[in-house]
PDB file of N, CA and C in Angstrom:
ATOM      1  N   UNK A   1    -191.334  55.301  18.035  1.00  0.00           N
ATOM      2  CA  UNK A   1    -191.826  55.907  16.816  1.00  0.00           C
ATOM      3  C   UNK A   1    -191.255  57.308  16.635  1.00  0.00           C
ATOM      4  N   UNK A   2    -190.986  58.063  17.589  1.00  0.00           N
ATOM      5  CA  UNK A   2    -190.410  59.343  17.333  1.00  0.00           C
ATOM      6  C   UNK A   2    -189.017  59.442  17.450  1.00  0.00           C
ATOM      7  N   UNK A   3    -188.113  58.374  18.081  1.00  0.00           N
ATOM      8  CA  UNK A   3    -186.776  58.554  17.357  1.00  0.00           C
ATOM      9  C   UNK A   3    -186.933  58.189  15.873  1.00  0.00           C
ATOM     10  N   UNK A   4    -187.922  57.194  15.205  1.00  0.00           N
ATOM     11  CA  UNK A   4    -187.421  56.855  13.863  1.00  0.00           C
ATOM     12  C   UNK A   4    -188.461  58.278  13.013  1.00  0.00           C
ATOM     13  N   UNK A   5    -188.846  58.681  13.351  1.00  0.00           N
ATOM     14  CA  UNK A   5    -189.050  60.129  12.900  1.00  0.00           C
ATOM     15  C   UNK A   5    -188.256  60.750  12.324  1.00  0.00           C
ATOM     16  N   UNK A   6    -187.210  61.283  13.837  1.00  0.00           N
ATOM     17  CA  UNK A   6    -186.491  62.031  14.060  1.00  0.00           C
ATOM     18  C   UNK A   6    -185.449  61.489  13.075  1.00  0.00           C
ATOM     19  N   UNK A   7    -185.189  60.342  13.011  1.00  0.00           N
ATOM     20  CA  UNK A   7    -183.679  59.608  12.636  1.00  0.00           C
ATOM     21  C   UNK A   7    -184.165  59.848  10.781  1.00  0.00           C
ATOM     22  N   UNK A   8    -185.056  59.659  10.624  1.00  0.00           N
ATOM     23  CA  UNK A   8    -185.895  60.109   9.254  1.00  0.00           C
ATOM     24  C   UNK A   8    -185.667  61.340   8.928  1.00  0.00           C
ATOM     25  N   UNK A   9    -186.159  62.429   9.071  1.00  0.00           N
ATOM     26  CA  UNK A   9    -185.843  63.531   9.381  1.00  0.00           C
ATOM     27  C   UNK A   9    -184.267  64.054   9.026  1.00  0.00           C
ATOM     28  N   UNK A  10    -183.335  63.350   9.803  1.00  0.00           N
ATOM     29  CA  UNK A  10    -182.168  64.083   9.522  1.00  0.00           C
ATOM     30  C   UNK A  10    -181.951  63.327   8.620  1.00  0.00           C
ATOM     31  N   UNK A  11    -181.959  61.937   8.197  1.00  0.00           N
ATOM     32  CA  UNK A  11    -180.853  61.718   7.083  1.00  0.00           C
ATOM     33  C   UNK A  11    -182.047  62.632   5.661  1.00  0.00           C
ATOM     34  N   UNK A  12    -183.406  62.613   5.692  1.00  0.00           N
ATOM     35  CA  UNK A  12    -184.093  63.063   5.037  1.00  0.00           C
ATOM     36  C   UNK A  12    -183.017  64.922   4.143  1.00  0.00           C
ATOM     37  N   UNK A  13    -182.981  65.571   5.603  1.00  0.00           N
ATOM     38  CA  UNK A  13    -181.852  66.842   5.699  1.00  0.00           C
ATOM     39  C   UNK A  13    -180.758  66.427   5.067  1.00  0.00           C
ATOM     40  N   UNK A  14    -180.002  65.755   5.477  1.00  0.00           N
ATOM     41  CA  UNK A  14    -178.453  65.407   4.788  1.00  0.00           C
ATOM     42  C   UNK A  14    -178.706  65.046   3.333  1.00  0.00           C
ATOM     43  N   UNK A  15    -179.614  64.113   3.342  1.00  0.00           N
ATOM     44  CA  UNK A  15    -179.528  64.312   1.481  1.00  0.00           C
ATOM     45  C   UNK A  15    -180.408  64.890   0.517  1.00  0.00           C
ATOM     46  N   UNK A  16    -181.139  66.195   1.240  1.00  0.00           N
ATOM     47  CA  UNK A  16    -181.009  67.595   0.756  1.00  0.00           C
ATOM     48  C   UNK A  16    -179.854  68.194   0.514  1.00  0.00           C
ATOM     49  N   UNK A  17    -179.480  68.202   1.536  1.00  0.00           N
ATOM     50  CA  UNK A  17    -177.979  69.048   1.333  1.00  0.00           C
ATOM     51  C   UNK A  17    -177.106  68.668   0.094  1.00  0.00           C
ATOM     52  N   UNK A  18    -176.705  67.647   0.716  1.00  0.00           N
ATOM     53  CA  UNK A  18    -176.101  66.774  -0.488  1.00  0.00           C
ATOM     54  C   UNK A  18    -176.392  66.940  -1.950  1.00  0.00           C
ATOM     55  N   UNK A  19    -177.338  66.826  -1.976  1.00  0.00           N
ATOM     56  CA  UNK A  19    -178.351  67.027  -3.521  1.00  0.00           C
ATOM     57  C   UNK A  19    -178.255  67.980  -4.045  1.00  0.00           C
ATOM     58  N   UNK A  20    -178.326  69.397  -3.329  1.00  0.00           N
ATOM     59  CA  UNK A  20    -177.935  70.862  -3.283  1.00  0.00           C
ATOM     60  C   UNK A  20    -176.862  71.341  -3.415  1.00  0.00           C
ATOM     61  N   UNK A  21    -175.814  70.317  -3.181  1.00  0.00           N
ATOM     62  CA  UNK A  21    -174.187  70.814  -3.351  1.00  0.00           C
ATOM     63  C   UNK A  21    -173.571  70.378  -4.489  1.00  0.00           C
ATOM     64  N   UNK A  22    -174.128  69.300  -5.164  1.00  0.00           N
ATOM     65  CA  UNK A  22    -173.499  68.371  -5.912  1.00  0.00           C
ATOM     66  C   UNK A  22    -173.589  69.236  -7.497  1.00  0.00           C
ATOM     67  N   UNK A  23    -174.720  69.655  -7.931  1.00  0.00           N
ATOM     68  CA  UNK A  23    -175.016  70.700  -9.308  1.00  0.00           C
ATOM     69  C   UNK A  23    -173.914  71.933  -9.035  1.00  0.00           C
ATOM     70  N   UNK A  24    -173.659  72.096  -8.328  1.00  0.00           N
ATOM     71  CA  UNK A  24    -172.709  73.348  -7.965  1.00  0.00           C
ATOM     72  C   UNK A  24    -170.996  72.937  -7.706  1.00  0.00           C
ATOM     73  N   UNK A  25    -170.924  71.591  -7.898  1.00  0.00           N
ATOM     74  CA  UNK A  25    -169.339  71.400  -7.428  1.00  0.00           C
ATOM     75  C   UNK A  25    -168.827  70.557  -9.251  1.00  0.00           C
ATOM     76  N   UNK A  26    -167.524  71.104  -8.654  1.00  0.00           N
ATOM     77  CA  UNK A  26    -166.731  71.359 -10.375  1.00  0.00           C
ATOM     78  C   UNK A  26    -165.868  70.355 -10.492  1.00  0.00           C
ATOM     79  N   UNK A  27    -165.626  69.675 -11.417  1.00  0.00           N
ATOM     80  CA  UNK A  27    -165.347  68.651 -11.466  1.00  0.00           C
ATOM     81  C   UNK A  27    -164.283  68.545 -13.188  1.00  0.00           C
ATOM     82  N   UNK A  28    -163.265  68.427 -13.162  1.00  0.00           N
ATOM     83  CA  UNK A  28    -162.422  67.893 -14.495  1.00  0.00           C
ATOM     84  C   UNK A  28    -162.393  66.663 -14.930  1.00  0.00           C
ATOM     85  N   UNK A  29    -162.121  66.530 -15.988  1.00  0.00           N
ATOM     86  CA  UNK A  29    -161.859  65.397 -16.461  1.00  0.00           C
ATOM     87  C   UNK A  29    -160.195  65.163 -16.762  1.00  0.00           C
ATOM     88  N   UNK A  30    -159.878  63.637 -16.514  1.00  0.00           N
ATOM     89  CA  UNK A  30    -158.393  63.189 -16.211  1.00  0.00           C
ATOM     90  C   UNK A  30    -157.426  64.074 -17.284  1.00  0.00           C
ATOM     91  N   UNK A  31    -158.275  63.966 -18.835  1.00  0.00           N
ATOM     92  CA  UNK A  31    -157.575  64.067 -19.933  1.00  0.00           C
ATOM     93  C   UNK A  31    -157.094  65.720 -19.844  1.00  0.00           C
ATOM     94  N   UNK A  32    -158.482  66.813 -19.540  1.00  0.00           N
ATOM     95  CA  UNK A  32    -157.599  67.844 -20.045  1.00  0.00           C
ATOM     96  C   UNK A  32    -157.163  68.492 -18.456  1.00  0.00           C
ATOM     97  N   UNK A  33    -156.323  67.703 -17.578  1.00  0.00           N
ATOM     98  CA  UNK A  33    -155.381  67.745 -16.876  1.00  0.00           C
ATOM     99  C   UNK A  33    -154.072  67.559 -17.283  1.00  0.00           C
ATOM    100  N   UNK A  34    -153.568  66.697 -18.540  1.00  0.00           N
ATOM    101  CA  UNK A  34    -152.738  66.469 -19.289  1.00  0.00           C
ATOM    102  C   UNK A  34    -152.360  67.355 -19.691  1.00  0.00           C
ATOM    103  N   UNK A  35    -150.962  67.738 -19.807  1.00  0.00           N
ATOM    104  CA  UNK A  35    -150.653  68.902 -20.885  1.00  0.00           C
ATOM    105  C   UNK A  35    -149.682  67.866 -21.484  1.00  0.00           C
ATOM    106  N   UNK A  36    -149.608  68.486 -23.316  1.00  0.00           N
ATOM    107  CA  UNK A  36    -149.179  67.741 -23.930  1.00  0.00           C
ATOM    108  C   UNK A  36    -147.303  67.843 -23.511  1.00  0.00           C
ATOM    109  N   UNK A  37    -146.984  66.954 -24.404  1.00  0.00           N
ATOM    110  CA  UNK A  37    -145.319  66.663 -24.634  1.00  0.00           C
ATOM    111  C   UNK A  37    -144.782  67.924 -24.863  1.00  0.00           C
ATOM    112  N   UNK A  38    -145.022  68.897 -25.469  1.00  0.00           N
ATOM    113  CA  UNK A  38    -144.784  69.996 -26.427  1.00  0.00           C
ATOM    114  C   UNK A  38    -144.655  71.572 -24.538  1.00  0.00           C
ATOM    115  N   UNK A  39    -145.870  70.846 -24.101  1.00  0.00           N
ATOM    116  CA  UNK A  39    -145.822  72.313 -23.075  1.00  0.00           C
ATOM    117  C   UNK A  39    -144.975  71.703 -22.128  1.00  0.00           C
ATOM    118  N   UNK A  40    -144.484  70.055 -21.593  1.00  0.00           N
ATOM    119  CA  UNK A  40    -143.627  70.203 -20.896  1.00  0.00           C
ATOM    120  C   UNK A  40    -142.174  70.555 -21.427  1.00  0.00           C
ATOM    121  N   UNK A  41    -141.570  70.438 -22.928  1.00  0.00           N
ATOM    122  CA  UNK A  41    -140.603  70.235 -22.882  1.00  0.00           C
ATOM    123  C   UNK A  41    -140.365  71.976 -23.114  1.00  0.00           C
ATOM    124  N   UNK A  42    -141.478  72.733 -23.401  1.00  0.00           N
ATOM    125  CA  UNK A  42    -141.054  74.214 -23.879  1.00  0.00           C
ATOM    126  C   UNK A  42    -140.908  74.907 -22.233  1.00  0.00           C
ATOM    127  N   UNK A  43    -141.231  73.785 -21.172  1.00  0.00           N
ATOM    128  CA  UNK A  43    -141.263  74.766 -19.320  1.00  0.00           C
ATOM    129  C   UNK A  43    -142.376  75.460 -19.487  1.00  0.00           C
ATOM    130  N   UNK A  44    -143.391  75.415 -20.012  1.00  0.00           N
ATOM    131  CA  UNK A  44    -144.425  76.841 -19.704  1.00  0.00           C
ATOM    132  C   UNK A  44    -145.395  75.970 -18.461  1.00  0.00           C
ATOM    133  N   UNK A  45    -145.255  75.124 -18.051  1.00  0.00           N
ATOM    134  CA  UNK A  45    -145.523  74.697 -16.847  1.00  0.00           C
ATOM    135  C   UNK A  45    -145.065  75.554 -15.419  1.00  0.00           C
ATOM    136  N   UNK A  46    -144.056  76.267 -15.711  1.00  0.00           N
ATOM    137  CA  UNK A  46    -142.809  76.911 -14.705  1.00  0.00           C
ATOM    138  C   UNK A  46    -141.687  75.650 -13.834  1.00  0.00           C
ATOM    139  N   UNK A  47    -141.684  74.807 -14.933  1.00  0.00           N
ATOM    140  CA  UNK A  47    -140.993  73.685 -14.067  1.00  0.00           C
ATOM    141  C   UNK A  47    -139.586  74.738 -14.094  1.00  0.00           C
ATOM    142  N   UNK A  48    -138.913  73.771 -13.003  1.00  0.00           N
ATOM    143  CA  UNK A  48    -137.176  74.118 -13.216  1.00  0.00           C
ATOM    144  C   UNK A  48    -136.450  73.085 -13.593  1.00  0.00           C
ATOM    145  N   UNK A  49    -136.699  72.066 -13.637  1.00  0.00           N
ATOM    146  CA  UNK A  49    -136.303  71.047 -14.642  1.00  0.00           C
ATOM    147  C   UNK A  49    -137.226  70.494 -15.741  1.00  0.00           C
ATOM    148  N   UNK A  50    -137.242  70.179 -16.658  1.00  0.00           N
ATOM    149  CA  UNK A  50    -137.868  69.149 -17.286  1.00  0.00           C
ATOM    150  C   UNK A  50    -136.881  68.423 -17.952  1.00  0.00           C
ATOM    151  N   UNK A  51    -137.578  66.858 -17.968  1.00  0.00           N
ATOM    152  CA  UNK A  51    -137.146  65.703 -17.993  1.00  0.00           C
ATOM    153  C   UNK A  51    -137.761  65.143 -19.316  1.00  0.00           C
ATOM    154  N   UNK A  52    -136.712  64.545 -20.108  1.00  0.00           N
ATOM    155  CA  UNK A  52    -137.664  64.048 -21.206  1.00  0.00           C
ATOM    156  C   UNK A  52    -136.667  62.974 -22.409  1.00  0.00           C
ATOM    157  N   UNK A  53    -136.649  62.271 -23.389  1.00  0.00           N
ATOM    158  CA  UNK A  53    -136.420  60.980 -23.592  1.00  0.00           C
ATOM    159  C   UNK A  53    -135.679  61.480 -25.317  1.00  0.00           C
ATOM    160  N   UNK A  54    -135.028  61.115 -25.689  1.00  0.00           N
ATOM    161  CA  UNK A  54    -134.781  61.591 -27.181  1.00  0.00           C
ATOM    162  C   UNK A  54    -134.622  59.906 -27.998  1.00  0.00           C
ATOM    163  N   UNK A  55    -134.773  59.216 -28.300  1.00  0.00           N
ATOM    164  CA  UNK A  55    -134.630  57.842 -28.639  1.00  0.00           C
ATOM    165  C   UNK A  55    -133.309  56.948 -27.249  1.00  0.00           C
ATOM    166  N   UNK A  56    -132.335  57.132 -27.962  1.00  0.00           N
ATOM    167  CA  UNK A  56    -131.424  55.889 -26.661  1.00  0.00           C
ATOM    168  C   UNK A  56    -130.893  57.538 -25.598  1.00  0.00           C
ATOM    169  N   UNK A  57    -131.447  58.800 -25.207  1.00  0.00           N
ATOM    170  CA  UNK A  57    -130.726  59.306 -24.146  1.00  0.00           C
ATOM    171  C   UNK A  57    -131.968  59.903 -23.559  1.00  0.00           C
ATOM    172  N   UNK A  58    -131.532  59.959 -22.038  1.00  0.00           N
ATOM    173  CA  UNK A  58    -132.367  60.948 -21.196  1.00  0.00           C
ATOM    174  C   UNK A  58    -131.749  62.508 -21.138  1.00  0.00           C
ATOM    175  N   UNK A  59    -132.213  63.236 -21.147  1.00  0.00           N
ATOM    176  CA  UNK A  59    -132.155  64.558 -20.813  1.00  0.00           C
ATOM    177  C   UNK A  59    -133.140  65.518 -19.703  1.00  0.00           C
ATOM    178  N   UNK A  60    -132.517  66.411 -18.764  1.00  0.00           N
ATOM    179  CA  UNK A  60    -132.850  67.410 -18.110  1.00  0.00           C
ATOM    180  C   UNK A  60    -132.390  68.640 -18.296  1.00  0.00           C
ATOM    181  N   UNK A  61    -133.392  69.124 -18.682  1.00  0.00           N
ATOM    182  CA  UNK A  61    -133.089  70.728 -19.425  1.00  0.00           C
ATOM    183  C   UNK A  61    -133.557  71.423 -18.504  1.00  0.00           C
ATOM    184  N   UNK A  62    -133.087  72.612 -17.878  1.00  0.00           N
ATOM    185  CA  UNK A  62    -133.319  73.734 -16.916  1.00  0.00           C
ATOM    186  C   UNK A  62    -134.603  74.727 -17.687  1.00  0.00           C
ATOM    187  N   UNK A  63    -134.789  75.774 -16.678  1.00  0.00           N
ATOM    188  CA  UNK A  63    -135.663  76.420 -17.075  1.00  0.00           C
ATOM    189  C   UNK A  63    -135.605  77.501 -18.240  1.00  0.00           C
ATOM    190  N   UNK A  64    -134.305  77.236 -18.151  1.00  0.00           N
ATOM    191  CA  UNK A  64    -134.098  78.400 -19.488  1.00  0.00           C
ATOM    192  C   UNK A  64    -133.760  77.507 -20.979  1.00  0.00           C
ATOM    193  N   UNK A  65    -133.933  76.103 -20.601  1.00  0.00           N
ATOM    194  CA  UNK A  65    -134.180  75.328 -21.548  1.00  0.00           C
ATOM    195  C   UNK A  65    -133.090  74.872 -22.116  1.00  0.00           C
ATOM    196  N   UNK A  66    -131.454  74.729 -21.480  1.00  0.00           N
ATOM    197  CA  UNK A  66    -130.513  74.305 -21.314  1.00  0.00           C
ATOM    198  C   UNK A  66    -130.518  73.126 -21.258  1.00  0.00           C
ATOM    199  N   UNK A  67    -129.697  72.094 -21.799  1.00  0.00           N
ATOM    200  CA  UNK A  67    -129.509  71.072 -20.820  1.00  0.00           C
ATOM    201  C   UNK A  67    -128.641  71.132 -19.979  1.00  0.00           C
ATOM    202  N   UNK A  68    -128.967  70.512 -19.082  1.00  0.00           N
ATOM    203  CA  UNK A  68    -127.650  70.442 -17.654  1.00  0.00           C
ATOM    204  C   UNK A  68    -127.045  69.268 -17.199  1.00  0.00           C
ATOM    205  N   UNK A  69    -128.086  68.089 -17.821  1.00  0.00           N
ATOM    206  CA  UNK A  69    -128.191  66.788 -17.212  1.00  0.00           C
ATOM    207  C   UNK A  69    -128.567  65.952 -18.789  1.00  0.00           C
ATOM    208  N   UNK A  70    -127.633  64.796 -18.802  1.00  0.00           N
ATOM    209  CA  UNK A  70    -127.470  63.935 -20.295  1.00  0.00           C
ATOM    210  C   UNK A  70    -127.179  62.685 -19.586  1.00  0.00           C
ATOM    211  N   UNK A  71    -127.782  61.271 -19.652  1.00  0.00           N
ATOM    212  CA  UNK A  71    -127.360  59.800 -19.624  1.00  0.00           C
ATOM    213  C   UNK A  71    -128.768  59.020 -20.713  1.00  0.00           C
ATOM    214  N   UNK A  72    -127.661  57.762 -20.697  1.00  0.00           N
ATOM    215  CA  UNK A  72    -127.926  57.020 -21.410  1.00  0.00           C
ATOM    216  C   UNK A  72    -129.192  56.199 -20.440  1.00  0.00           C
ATOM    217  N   UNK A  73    -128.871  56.478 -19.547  1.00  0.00           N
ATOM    218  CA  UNK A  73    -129.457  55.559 -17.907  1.00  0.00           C
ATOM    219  C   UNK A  73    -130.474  56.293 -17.123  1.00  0.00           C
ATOM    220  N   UNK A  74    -131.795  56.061 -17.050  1.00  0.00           N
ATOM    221  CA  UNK A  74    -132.564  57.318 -16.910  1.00  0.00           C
ATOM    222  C   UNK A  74    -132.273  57.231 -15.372  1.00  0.00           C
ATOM    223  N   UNK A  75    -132.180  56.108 -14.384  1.00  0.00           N
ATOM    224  CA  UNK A  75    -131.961  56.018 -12.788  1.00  0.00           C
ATOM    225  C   UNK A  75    -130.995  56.960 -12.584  1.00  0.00           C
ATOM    226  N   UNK A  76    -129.660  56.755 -13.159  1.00  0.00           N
ATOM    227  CA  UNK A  76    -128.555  57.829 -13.158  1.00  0.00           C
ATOM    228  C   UNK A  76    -128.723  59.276 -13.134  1.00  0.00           C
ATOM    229  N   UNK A  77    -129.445  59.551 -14.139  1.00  0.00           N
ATOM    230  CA  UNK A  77    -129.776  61.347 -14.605  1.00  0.00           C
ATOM    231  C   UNK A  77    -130.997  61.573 -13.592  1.00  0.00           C
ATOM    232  N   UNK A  78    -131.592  60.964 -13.258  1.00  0.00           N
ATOM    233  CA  UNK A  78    -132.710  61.610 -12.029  1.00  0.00           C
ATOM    234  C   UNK A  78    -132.154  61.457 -10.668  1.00  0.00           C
ATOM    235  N   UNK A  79    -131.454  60.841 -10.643  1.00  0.00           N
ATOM    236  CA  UNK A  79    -130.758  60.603  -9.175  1.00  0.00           C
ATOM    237  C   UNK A  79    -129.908  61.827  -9.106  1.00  0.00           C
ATOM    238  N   UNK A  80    -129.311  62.085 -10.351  1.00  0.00           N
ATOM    239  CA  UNK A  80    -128.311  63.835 -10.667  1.00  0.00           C
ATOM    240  C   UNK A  80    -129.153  64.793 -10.455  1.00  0.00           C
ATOM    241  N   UNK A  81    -130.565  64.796 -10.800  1.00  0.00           N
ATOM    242  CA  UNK A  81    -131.204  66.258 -10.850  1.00  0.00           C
ATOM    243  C   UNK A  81    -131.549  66.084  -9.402  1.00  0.00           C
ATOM    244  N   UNK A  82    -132.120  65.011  -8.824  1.00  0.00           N
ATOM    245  CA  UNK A  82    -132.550  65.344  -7.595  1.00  0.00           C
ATOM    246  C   UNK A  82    -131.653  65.588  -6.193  1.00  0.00           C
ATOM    247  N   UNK A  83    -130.263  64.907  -6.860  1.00  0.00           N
ATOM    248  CA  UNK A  83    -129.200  65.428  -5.669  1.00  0.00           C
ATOM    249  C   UNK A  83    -128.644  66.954  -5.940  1.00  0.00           C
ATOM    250  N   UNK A  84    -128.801  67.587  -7.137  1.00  0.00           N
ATOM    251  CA  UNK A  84    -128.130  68.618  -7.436  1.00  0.00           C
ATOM    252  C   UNK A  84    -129.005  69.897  -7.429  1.00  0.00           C
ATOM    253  N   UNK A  85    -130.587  69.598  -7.316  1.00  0.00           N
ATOM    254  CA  UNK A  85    -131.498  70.235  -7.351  1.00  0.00           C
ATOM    255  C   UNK A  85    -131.883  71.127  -5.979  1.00  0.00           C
ATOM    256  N   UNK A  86    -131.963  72.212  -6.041  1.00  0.00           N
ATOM    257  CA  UNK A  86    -132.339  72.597  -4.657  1.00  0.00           C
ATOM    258  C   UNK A  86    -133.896  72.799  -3.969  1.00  0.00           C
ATOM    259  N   UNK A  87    -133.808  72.681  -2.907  1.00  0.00           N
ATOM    260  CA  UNK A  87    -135.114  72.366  -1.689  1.00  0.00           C
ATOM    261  C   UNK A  87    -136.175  72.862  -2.749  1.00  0.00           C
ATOM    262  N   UNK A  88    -137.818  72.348  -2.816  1.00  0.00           N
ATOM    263  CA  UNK A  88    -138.596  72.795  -3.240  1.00  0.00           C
ATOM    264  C   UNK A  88    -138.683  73.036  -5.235  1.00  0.00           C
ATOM    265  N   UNK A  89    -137.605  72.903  -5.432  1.00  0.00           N
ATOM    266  CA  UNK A  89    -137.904  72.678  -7.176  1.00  0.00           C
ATOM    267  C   UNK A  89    -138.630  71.935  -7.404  1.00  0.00           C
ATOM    268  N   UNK A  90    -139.625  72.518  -9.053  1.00  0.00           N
ATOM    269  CA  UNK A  90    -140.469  71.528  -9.697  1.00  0.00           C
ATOM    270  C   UNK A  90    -139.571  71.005 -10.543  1.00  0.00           C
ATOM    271  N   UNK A  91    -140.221  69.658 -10.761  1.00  0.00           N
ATOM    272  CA  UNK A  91    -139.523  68.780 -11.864  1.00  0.00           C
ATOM    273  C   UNK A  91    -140.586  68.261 -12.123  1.00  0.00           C
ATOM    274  N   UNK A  92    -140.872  68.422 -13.639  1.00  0.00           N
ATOM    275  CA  UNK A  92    -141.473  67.685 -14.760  1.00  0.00           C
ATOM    276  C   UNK A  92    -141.000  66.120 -15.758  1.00  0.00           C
ATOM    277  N   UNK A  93    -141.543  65.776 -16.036  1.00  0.00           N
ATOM    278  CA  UNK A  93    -141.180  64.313 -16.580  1.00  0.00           C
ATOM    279  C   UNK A  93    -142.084  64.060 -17.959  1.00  0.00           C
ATOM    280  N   UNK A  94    -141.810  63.922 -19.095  1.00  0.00           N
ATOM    281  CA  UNK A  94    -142.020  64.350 -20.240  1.00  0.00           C
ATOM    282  C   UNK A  94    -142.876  62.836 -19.931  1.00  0.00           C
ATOM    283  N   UNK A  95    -143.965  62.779 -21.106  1.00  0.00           N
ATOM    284  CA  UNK A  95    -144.460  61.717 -21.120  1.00  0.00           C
ATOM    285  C   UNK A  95    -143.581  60.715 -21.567  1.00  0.00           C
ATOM    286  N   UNK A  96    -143.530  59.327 -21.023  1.00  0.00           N
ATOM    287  CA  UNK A  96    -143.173  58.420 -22.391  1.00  0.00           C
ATOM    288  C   UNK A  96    -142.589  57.347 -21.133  1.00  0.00           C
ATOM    289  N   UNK A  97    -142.012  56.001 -21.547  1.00  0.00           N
ATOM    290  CA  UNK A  97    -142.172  55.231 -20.912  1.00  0.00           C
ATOM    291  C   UNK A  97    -140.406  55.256 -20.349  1.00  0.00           C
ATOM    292  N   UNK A  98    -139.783  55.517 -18.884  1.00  0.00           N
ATOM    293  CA  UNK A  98    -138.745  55.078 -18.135  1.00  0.00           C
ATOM    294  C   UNK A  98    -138.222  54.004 -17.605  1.00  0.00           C
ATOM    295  N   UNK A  99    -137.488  53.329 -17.971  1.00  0.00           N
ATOM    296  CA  UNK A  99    -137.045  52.259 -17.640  1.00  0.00           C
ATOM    297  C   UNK A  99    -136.104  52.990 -15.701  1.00  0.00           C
ATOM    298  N   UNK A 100    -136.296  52.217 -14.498  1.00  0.00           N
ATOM    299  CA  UNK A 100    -136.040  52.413 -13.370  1.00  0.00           C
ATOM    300  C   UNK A 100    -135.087  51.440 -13.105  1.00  0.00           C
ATOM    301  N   UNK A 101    -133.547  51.178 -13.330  1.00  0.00           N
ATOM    302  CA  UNK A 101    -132.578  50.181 -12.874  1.00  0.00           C
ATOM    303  C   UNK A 101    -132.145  50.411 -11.482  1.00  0.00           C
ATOM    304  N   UNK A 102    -132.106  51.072 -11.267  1.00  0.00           N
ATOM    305  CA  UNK A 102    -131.739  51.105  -9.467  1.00  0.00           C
ATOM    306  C   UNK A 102    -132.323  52.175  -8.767  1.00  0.00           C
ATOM    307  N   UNK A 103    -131.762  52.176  -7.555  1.00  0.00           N
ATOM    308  CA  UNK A 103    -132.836  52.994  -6.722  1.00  0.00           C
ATOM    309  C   UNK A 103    -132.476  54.739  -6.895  1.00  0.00           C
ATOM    310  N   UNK A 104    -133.929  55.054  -6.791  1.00  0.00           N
ATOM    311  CA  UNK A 104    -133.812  56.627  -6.528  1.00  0.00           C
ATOM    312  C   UNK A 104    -133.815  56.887  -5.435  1.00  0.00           C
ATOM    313  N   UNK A 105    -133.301  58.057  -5.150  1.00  0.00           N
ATOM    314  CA  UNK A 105    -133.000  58.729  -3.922  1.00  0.00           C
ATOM    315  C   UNK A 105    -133.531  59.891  -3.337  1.00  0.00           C
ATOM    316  N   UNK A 106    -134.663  60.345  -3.102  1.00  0.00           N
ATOM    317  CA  UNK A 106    -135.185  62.229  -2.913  1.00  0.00           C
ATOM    318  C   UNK A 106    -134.772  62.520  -1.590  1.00  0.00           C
ATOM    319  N   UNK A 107    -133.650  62.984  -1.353  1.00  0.00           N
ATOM    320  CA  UNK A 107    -133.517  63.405   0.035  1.00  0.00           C
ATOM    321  C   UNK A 107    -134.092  64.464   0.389  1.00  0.00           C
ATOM    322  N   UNK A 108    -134.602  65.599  -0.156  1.00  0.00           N
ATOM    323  CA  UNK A 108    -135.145  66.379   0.060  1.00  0.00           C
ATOM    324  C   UNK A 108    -136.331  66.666  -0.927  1.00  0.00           C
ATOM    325  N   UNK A 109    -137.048  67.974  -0.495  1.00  0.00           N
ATOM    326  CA  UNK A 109    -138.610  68.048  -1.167  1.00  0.00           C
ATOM    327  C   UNK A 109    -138.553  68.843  -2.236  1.00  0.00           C
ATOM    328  N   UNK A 110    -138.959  68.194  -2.825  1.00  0.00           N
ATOM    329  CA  UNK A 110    -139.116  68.528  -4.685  1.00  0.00           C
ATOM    330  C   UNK A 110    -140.700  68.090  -4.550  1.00  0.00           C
ATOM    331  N   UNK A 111    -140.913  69.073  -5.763  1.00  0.00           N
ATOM    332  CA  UNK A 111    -142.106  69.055  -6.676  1.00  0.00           C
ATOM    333  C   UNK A 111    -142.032  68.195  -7.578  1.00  0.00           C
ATOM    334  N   UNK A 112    -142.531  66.883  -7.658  1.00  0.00           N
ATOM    335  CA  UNK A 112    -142.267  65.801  -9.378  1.00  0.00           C
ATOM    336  C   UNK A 112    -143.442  65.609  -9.781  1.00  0.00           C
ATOM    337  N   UNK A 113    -143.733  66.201 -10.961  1.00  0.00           N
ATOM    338  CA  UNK A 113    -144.352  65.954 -12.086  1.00  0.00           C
ATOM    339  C   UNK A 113    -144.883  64.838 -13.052  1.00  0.00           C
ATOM    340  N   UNK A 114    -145.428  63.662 -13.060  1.00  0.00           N
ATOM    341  CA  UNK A 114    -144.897  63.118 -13.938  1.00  0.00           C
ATOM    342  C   UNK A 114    -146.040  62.880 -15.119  1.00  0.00           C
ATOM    343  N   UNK A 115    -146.415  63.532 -16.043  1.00  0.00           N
ATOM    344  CA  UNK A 115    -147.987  63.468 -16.908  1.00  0.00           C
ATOM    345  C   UNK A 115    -147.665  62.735 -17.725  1.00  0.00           C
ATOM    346  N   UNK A 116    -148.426  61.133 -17.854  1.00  0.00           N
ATOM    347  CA  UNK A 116    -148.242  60.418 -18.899  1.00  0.00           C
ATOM    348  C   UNK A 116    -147.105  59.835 -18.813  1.00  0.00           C
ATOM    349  N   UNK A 117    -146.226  59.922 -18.015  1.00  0.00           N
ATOM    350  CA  UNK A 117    -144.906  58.853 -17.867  1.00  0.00           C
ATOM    351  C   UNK A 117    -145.173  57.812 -16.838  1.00  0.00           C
ATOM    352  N   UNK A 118    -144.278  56.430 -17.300  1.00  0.00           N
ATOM    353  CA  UNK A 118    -144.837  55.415 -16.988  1.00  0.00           C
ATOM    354  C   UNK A 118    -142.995  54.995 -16.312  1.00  0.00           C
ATOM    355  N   UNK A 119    -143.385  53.884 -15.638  1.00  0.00           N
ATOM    356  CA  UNK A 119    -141.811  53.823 -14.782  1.00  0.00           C
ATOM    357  C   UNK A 119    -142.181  51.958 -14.828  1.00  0.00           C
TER     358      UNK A 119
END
């Protein structure tokens, strides 16, 4: 009888606690995690690439909002930014839907982005 007390007792404690933490913890919603089309393609994200779709071409525009990177083939032009890209760059990916024909490659660590894009 006095371990099930005891065993009472604490879970009794734990979900006090619990109960007590939960009104106080912060929580977002999926949507306004999204930033629209408009803030990735202007970089105010601080990407160093962004990536994004114009009807039949892909494009990667640098941070100063250049392009640097143009195909018709979106596997092609991301396989370019990520071999040409150096250690630790962000890369953003504009919303909208990518077609993936062959394999990508990340040999090294990049930041990728991708809000609302679909592969």
């Amino acid at each position: 009888m006095k371990v099930e007390r005891l065993t009472f007792s604490m879970l009794l404690i734990l979900f006090l606690a619990v109960a007590a933490t939960l009104p106080n913890a912060k929580y977002s919603m999926l949507n306004e995690e999204k930033p629209s089309n408009d803030a990735l393609k202007s970089s105010s994200l601080g990407a160093d690439y962004v990536i994004y779709e114009n009807k039949t071409k892909f494009y990667a525009a640098n941070g100063k909002r250049q392009v640097e990177f143009e195909s018709e083939n979106f596997s092609k032009l991301i396989n370019q930014v990520f071999s040409l890209a150096k250690e630790g760059v962000v890369i953003a990916i504009s919303p909208g839907e990518y077609n993936v024909s062959s394999t990508v490659k990340m040999l090294k660590p990049l930041h990728v982005y991708a809000y609302g894009a679909t592969f």
